[in-house]
PDB file of N, CA and C in Angstrom:
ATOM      1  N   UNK A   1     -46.121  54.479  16.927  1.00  0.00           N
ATOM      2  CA  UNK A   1     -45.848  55.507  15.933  1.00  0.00           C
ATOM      3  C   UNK A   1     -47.062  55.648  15.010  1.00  0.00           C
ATOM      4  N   UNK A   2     -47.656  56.749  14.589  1.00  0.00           N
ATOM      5  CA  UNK A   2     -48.368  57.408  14.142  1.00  0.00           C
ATOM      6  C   UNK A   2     -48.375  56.533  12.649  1.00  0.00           C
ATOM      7  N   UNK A   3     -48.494  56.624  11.615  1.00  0.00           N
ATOM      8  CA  UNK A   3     -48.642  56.280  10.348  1.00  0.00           C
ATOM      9  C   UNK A   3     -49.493  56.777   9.325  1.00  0.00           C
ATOM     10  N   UNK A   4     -48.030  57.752   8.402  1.00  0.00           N
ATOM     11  CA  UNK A   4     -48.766  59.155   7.864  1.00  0.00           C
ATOM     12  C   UNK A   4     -48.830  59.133   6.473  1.00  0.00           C
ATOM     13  N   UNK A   5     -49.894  58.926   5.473  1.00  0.00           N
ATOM     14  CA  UNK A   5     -49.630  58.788   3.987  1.00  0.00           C
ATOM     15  C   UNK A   5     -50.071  59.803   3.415  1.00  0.00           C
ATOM     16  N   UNK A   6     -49.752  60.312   2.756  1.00  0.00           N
ATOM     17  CA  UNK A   6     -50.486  61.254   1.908  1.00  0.00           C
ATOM     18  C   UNK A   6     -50.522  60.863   0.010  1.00  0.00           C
ATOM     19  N   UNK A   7     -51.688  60.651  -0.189  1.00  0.00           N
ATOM     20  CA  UNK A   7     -51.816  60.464  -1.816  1.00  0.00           C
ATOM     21  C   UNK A   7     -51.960  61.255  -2.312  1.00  0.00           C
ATOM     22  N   UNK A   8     -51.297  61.838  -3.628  1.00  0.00           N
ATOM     23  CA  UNK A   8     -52.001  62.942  -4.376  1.00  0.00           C
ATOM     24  C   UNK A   8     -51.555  61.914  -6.223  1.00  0.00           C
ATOM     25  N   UNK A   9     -52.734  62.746  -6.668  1.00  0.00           N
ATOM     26  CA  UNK A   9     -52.321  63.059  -8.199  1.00  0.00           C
ATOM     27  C   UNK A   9     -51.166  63.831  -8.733  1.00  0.00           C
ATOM     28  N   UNK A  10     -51.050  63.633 -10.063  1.00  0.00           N
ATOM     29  CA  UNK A  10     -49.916  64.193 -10.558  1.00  0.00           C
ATOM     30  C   UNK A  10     -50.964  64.527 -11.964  1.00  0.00           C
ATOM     31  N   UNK A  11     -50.461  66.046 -12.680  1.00  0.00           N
ATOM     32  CA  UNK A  11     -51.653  66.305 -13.609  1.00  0.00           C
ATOM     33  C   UNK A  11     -50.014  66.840 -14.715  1.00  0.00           C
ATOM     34  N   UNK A  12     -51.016  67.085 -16.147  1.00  0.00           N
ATOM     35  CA  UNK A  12     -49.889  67.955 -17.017  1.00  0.00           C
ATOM     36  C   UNK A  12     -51.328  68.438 -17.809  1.00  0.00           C
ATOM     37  N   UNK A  13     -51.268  69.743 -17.797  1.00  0.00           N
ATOM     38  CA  UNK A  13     -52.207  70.100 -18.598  1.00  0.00           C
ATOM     39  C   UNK A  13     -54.083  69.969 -18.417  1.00  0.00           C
ATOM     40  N   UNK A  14     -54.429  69.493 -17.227  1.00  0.00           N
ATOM     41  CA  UNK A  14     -55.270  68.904 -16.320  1.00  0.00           C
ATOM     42  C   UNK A  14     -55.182  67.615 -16.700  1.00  0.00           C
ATOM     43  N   UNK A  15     -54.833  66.743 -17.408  1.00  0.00           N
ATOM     44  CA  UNK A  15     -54.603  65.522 -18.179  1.00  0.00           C
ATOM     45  C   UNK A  15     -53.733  64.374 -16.583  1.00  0.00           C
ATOM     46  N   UNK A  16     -54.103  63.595 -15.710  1.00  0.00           N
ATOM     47  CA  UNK A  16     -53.785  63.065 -15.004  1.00  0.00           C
ATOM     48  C   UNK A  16     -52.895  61.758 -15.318  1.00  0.00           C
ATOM     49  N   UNK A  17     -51.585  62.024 -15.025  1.00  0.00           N
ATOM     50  CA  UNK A  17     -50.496  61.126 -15.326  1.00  0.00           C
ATOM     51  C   UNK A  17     -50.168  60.057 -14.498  1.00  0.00           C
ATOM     52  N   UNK A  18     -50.549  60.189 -13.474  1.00  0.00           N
ATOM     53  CA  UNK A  18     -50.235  59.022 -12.107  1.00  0.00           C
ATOM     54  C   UNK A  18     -50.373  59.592 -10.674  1.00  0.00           C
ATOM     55  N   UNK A  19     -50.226  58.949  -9.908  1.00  0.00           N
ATOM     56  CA  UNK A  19     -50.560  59.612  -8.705  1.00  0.00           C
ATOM     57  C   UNK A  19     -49.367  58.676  -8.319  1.00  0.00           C
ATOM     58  N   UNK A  20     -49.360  59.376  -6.842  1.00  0.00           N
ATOM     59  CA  UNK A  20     -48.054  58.970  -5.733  1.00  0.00           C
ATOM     60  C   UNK A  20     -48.839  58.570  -4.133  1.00  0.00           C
ATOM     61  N   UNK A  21     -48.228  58.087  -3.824  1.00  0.00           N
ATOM     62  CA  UNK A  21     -47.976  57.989  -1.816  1.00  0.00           C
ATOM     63  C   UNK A  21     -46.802  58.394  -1.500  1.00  0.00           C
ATOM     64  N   UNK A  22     -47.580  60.297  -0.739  1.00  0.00           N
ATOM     65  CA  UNK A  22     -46.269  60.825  -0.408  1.00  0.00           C
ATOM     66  C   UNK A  22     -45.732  60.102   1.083  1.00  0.00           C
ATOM     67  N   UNK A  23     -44.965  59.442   1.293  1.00  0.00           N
ATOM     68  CA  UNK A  23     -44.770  58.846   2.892  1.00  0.00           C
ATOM     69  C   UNK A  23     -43.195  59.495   3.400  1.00  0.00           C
ATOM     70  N   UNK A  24     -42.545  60.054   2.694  1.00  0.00           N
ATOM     71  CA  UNK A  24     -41.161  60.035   3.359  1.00  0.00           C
ATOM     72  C   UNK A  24     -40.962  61.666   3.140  1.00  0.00           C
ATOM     73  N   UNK A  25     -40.369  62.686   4.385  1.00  0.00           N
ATOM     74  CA  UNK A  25     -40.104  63.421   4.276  1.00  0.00           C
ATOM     75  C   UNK A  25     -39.031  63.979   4.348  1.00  0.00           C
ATOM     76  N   UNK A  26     -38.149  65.284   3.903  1.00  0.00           N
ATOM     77  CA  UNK A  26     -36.915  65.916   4.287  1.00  0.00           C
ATOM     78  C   UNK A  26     -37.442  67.470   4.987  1.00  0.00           C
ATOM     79  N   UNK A  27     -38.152  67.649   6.345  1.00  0.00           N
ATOM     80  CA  UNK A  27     -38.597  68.940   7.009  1.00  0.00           C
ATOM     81  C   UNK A  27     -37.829  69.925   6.637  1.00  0.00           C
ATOM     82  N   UNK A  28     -36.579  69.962   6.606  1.00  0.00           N
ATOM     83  CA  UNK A  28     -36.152  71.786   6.467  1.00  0.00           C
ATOM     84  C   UNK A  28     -35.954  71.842   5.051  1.00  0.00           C
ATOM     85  N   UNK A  29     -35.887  70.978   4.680  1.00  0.00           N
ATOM     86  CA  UNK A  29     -35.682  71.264   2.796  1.00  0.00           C
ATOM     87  C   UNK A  29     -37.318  71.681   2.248  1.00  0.00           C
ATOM     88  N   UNK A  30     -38.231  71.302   3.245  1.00  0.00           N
ATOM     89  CA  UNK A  30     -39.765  70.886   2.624  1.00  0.00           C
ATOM     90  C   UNK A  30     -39.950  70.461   1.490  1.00  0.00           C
ATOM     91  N   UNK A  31     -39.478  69.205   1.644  1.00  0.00           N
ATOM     92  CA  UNK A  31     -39.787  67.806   0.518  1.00  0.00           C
ATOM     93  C   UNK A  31     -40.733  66.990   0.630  1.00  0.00           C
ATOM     94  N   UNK A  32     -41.167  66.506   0.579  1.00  0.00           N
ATOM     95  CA  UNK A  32     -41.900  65.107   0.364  1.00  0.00           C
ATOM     96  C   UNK A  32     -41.835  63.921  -0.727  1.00  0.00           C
ATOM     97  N   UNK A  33     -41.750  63.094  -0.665  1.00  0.00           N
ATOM     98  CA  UNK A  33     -41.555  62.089  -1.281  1.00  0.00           C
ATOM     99  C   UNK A  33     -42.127  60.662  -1.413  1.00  0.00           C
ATOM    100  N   UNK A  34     -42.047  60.104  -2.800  1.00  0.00           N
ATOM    101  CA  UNK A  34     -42.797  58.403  -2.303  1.00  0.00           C
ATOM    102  C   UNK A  34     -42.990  57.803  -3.481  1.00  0.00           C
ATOM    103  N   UNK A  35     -43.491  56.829  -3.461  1.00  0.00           N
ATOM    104  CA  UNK A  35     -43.684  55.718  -5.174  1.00  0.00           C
ATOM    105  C   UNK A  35     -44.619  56.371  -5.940  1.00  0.00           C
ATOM    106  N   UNK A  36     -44.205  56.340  -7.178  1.00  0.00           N
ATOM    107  CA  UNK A  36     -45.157  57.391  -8.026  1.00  0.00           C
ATOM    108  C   UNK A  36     -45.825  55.785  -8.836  1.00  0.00           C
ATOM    109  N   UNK A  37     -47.049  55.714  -9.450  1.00  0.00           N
ATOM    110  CA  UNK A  37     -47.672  54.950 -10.046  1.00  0.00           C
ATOM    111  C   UNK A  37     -48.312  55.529 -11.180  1.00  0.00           C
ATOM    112  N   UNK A  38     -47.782  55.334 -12.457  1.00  0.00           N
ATOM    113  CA  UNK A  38     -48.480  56.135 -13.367  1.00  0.00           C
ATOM    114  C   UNK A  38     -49.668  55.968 -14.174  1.00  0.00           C
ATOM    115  N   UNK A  39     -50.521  56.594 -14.767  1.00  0.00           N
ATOM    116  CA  UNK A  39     -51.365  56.082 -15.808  1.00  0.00           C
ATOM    117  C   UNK A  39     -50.799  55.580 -16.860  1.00  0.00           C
ATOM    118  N   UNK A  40     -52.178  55.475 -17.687  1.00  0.00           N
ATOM    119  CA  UNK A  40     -51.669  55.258 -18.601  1.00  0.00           C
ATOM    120  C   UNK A  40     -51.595  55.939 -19.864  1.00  0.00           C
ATOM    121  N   UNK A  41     -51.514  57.613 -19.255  1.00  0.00           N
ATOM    122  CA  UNK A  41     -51.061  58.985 -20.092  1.00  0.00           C
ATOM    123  C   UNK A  41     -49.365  59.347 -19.721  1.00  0.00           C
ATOM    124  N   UNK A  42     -49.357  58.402 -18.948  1.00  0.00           N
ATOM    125  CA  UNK A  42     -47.576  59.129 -18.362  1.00  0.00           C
ATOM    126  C   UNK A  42     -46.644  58.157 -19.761  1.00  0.00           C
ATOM    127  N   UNK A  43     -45.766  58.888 -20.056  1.00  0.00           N
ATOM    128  CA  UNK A  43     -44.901  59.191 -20.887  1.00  0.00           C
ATOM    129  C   UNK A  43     -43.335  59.334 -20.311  1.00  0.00           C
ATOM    130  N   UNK A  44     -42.308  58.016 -19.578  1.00  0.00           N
ATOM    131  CA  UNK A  44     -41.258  58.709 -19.170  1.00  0.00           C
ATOM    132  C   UNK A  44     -40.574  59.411 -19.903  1.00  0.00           C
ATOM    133  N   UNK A  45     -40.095  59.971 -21.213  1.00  0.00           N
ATOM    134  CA  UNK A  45     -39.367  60.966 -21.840  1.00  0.00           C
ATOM    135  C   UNK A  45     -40.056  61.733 -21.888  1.00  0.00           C
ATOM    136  N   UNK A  46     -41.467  62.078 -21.866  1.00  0.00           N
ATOM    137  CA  UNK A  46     -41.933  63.450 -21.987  1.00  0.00           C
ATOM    138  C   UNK A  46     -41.967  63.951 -20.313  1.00  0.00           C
ATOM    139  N   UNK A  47     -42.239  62.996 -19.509  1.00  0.00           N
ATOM    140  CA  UNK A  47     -42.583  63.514 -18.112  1.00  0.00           C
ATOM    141  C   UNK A  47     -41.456  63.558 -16.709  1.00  0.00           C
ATOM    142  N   UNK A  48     -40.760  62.411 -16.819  1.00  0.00           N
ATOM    143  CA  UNK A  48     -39.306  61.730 -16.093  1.00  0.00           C
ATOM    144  C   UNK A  48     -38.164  63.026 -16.091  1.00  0.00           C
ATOM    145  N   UNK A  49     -37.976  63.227 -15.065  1.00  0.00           N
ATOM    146  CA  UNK A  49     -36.662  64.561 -14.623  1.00  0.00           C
ATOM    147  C   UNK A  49     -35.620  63.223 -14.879  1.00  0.00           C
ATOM    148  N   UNK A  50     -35.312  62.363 -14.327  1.00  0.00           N
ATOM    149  CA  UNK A  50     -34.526  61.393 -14.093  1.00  0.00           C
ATOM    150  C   UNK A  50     -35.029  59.538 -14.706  1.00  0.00           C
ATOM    151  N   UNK A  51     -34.037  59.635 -15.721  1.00  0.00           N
ATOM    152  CA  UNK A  51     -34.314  58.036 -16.552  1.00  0.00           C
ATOM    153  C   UNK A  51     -33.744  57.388 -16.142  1.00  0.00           C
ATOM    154  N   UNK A  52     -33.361  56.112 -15.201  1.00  0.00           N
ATOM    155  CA  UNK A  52     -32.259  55.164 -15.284  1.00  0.00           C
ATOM    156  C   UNK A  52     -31.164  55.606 -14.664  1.00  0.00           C
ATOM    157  N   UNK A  53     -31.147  56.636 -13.333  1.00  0.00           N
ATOM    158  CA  UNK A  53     -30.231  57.993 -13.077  1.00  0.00           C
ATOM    159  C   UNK A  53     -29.405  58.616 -13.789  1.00  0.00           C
ATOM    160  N   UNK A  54     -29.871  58.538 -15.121  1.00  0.00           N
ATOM    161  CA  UNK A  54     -29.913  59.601 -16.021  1.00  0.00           C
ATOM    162  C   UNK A  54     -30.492  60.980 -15.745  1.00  0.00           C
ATOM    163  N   UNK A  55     -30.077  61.823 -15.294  1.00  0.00           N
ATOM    164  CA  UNK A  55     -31.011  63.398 -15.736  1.00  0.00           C
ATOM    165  C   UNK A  55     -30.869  63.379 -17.094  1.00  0.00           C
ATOM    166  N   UNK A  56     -32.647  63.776 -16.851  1.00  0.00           N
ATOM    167  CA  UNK A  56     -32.381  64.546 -18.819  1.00  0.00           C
ATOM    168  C   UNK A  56     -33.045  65.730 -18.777  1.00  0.00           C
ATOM    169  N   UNK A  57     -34.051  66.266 -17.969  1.00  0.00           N
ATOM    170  CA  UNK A  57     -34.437  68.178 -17.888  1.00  0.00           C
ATOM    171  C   UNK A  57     -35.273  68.179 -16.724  1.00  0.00           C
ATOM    172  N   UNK A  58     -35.121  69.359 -16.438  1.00  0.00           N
ATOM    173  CA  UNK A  58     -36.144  69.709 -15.546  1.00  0.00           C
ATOM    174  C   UNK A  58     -37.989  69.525 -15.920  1.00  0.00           C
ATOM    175  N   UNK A  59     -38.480  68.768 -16.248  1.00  0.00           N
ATOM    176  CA  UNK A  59     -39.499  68.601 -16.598  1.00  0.00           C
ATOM    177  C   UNK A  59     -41.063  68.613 -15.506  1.00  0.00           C
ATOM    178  N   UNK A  60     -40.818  69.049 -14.276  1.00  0.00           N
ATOM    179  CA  UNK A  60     -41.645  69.211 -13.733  1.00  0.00           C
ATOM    180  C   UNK A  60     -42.445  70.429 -13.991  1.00  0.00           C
ATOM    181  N   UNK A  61     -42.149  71.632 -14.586  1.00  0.00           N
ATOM    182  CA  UNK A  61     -42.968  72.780 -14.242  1.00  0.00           C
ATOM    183  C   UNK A  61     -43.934  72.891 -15.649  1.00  0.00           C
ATOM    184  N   UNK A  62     -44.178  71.946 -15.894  1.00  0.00           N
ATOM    185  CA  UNK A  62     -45.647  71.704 -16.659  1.00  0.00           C
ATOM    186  C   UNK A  62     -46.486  70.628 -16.059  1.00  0.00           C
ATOM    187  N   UNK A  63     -45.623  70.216 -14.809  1.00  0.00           N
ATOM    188  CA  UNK A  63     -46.794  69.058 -13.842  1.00  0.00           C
ATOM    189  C   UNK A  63     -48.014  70.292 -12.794  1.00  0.00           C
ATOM    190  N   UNK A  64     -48.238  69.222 -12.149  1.00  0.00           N
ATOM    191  CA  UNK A  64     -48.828  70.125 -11.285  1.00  0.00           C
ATOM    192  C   UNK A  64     -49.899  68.708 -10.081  1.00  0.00           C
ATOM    193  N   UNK A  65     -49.450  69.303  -8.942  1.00  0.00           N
ATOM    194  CA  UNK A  65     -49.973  68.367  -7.934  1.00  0.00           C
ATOM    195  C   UNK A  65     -51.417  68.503  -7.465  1.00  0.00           C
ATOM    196  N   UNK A  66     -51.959  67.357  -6.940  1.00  0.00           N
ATOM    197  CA  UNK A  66     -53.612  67.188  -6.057  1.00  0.00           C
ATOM    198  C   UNK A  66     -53.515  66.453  -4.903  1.00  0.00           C
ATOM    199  N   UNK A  67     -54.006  67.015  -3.772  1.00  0.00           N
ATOM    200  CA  UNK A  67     -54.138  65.960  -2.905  1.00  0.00           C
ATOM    201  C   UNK A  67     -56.048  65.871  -3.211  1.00  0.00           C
ATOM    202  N   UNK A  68     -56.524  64.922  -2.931  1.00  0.00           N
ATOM    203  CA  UNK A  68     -57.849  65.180  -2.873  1.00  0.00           C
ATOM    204  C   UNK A  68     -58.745  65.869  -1.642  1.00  0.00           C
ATOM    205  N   UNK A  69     -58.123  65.846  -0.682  1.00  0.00           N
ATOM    206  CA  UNK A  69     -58.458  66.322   0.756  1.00  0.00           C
ATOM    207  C   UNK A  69     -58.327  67.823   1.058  1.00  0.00           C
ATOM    208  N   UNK A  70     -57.311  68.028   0.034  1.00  0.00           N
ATOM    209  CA  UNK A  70     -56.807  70.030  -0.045  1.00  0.00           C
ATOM    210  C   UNK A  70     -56.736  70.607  -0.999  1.00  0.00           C
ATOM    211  N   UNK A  71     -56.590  69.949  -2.502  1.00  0.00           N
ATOM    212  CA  UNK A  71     -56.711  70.500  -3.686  1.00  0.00           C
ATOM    213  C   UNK A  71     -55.266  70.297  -4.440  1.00  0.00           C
ATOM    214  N   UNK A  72     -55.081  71.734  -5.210  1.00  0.00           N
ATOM    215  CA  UNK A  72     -54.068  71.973  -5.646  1.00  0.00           C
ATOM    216  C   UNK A  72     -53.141  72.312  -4.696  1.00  0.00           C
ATOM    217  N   UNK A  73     -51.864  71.728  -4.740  1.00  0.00           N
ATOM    218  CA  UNK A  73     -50.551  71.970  -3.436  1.00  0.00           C
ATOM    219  C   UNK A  73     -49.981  72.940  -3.859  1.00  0.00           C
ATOM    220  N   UNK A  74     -49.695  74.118  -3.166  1.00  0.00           N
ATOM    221  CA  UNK A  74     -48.586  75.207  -3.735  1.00  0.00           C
ATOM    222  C   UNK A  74     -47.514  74.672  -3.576  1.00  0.00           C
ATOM    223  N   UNK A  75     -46.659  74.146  -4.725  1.00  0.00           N
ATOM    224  CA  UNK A  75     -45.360  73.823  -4.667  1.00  0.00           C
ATOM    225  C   UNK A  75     -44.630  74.270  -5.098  1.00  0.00           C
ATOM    226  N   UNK A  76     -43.172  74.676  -5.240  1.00  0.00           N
ATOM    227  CA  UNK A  76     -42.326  75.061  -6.371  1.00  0.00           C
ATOM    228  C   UNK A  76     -40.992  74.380  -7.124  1.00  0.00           C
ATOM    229  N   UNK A  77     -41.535  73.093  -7.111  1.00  0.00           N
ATOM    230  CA  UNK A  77     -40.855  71.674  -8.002  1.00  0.00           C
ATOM    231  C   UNK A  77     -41.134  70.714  -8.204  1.00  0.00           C
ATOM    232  N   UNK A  78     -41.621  69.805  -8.981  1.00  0.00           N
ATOM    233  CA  UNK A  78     -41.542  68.548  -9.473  1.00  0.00           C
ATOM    234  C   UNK A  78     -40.624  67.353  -9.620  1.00  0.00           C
ATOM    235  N   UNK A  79     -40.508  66.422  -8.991  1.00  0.00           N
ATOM    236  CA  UNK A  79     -39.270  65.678  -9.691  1.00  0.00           C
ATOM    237  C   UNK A  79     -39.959  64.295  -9.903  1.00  0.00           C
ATOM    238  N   UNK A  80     -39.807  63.837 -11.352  1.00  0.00           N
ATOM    239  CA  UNK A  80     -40.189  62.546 -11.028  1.00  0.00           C
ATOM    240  C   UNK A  80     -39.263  61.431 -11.651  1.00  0.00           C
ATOM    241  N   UNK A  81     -38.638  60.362 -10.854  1.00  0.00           N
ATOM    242  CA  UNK A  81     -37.499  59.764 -11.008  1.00  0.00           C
ATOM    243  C   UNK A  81     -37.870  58.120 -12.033  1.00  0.00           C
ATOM    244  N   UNK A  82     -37.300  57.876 -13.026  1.00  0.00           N
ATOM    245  CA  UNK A  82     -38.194  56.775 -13.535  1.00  0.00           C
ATOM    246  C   UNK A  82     -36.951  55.461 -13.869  1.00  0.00           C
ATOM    247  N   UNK A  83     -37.359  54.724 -12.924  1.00  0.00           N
ATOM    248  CA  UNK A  83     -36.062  53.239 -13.036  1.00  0.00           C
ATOM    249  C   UNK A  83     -36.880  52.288 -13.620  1.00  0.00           C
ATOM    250  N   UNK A  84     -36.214  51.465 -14.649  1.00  0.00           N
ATOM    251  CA  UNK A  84     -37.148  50.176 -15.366  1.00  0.00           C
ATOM    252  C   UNK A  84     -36.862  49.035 -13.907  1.00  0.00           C
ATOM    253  N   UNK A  85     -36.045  48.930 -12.938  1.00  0.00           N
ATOM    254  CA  UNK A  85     -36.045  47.695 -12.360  1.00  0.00           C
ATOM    255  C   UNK A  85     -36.804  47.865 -11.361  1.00  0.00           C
ATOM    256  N   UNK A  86     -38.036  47.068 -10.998  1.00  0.00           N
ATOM    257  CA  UNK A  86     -38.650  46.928 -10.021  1.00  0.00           C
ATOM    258  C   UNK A  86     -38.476  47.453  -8.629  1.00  0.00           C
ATOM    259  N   UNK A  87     -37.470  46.882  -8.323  1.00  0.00           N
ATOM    260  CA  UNK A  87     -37.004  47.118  -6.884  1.00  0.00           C
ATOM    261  C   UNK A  87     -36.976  48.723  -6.954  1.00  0.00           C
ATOM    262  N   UNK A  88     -36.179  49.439  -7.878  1.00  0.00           N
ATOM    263  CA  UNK A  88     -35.865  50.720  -7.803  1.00  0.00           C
ATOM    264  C   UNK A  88     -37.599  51.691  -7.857  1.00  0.00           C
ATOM    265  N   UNK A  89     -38.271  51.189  -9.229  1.00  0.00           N
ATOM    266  CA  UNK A  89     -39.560  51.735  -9.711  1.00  0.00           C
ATOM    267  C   UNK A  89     -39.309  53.366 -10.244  1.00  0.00           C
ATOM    268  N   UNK A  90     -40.686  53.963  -9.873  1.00  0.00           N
ATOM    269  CA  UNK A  90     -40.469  55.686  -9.873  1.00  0.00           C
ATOM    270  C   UNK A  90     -40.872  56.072  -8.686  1.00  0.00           C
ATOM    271  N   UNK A  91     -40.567  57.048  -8.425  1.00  0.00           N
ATOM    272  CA  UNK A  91     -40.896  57.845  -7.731  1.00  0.00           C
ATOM    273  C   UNK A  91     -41.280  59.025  -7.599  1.00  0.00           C
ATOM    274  N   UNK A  92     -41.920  59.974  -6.584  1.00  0.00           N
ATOM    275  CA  UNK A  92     -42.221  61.507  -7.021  1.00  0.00           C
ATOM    276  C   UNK A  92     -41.308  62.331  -6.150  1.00  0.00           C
ATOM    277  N   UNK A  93     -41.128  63.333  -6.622  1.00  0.00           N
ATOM    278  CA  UNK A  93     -40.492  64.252  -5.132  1.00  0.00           C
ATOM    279  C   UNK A  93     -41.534  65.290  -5.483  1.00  0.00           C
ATOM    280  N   UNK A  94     -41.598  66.463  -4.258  1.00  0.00           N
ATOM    281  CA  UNK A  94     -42.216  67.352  -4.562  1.00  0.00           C
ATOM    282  C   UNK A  94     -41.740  68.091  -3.606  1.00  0.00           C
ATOM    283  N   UNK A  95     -41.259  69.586  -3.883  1.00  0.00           N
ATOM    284  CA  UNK A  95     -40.785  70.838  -3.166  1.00  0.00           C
ATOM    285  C   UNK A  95     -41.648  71.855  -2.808  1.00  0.00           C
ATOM    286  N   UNK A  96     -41.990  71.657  -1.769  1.00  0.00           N
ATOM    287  CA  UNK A  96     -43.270  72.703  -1.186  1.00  0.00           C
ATOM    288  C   UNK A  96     -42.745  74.090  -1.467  1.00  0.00           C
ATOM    289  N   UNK A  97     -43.023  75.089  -1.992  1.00  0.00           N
ATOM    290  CA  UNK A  97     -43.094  76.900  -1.893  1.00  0.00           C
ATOM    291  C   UNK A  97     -42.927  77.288  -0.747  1.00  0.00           C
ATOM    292  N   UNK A  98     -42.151  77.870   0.396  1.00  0.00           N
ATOM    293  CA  UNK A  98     -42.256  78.728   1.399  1.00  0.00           C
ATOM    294  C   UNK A  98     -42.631  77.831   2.180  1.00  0.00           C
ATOM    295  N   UNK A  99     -42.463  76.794   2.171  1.00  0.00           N
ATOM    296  CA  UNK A  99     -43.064  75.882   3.366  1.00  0.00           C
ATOM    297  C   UNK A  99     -44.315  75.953   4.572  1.00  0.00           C
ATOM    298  N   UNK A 100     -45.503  76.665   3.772  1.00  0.00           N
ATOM    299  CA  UNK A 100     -46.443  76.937   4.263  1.00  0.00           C
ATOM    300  C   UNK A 100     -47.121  75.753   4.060  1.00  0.00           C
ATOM    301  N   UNK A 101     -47.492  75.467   3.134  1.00  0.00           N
ATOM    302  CA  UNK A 101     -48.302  74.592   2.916  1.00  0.00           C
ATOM    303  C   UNK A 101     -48.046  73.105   3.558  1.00  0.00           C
ATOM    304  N   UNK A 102     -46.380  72.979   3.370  1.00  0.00           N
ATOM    305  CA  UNK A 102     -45.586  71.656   4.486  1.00  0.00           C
ATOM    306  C   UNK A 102     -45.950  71.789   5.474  1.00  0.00           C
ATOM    307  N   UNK A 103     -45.632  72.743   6.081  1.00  0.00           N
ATOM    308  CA  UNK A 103     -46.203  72.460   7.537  1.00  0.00           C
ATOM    309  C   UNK A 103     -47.727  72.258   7.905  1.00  0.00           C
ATOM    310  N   UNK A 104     -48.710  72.579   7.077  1.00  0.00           N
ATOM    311  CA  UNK A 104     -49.738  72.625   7.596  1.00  0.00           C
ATOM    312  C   UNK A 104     -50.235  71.027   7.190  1.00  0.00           C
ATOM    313  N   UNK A 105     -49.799  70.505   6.094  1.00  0.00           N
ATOM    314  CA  UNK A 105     -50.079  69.381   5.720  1.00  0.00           C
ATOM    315  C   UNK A 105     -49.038  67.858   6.602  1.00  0.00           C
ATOM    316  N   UNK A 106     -48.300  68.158   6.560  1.00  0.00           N
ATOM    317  CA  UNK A 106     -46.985  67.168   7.251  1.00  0.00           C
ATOM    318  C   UNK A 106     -46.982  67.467   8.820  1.00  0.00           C
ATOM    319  N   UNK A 107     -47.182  68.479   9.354  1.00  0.00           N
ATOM    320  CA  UNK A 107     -46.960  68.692  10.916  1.00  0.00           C
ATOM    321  C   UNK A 107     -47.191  67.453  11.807  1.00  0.00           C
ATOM    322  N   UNK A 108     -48.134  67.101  11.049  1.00  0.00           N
ATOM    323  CA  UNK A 108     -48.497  64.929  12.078  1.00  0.00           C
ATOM    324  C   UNK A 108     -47.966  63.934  11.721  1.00  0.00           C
ATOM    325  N   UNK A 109     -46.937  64.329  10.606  1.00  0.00           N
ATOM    326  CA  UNK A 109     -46.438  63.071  10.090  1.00  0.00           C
ATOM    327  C   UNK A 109     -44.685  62.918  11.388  1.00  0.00           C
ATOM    328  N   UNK A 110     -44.933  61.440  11.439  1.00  0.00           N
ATOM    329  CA  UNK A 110     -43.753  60.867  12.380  1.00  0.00           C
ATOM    330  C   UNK A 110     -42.289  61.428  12.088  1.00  0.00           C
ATOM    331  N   UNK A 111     -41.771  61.478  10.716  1.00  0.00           N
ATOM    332  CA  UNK A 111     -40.735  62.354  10.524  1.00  0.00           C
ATOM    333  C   UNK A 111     -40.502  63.867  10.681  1.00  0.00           C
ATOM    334  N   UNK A 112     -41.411  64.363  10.407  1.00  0.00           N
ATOM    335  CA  UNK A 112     -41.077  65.913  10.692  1.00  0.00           C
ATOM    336  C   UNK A 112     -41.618  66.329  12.501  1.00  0.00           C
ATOM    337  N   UNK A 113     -42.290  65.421  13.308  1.00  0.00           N
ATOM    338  CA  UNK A 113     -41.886  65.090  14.879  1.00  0.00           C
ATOM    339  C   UNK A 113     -41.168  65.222  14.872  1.00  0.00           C
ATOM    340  N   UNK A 114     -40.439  63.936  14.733  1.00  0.00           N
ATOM    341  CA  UNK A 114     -38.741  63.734  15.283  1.00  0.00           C
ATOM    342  C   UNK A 114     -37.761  64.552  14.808  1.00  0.00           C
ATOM    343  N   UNK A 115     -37.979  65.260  13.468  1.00  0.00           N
ATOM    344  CA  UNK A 115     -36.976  66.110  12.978  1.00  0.00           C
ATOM    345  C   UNK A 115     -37.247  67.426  13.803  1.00  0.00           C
ATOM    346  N   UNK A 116     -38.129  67.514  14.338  1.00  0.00           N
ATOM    347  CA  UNK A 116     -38.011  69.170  15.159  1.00  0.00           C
ATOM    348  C   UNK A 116     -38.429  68.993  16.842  1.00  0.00           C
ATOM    349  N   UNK A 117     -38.275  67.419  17.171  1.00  0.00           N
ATOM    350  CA  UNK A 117     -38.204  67.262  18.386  1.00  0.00           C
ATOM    351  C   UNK A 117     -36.912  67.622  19.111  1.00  0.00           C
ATOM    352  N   UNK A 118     -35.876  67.260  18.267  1.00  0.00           N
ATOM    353  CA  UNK A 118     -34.612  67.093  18.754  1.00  0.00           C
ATOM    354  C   UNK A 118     -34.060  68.339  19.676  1.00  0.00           C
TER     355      UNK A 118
END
């Protein structure tokens, strides 16, 4: 099996908050997902969609994503999930736009294979 990571940044304002390893996907939803690692500008109440699985707002659409290999990602959501216990951590989600950009970026990754092999 193939082994597919994708890193990007996470920005607010061009101001860089943490970056992620996107590794896990949902193909027909065009998601991506993975452990978010923050700086040390990230702020979970100003930045965190989800505290402790708490929702508290939609707070992604003042983020904005990077891969370094493609740039800015056209996406149209943010989520970033923030647990104090280790095991749990944070995480990022990110909702690709029109799923153009998913496919062109994810098409080699092992999950979205098997999800449209079937």
């Amino acid at each position: 099996m193939e082994s597919f990571l994708m890193q990007v940044s996470v920005y607010q304002n061009g101001t860089a908050i943490g970056t992620a390893i996107l590794e896990h996907l949902d193909p027909p939803m065009g998601v991506a997902f993975g452990p978010f690692s923050p700086s040390d500008r990230y702020d979970r109440d100003q930045h965190a969609n989800t505290i402790e699985g708490d929702y508290i707002d939609d707070k992604g659409q003042s983020l904005s994503v990077r891969a370094e290999q493609h740039g800015r990602l056209n996406i149209a959501s943010i989520a970033i999930e923030d647990w104090a216990a280790p095991e749990i951590g944070k995480q990022l989600t990110v909702w690709f736009q029109d799923g153009g950009d998913f496919v062109a970026l994810f098409s080699a990754h092992d999950g979205y294979k098997a999800y449209y092999a079937r």
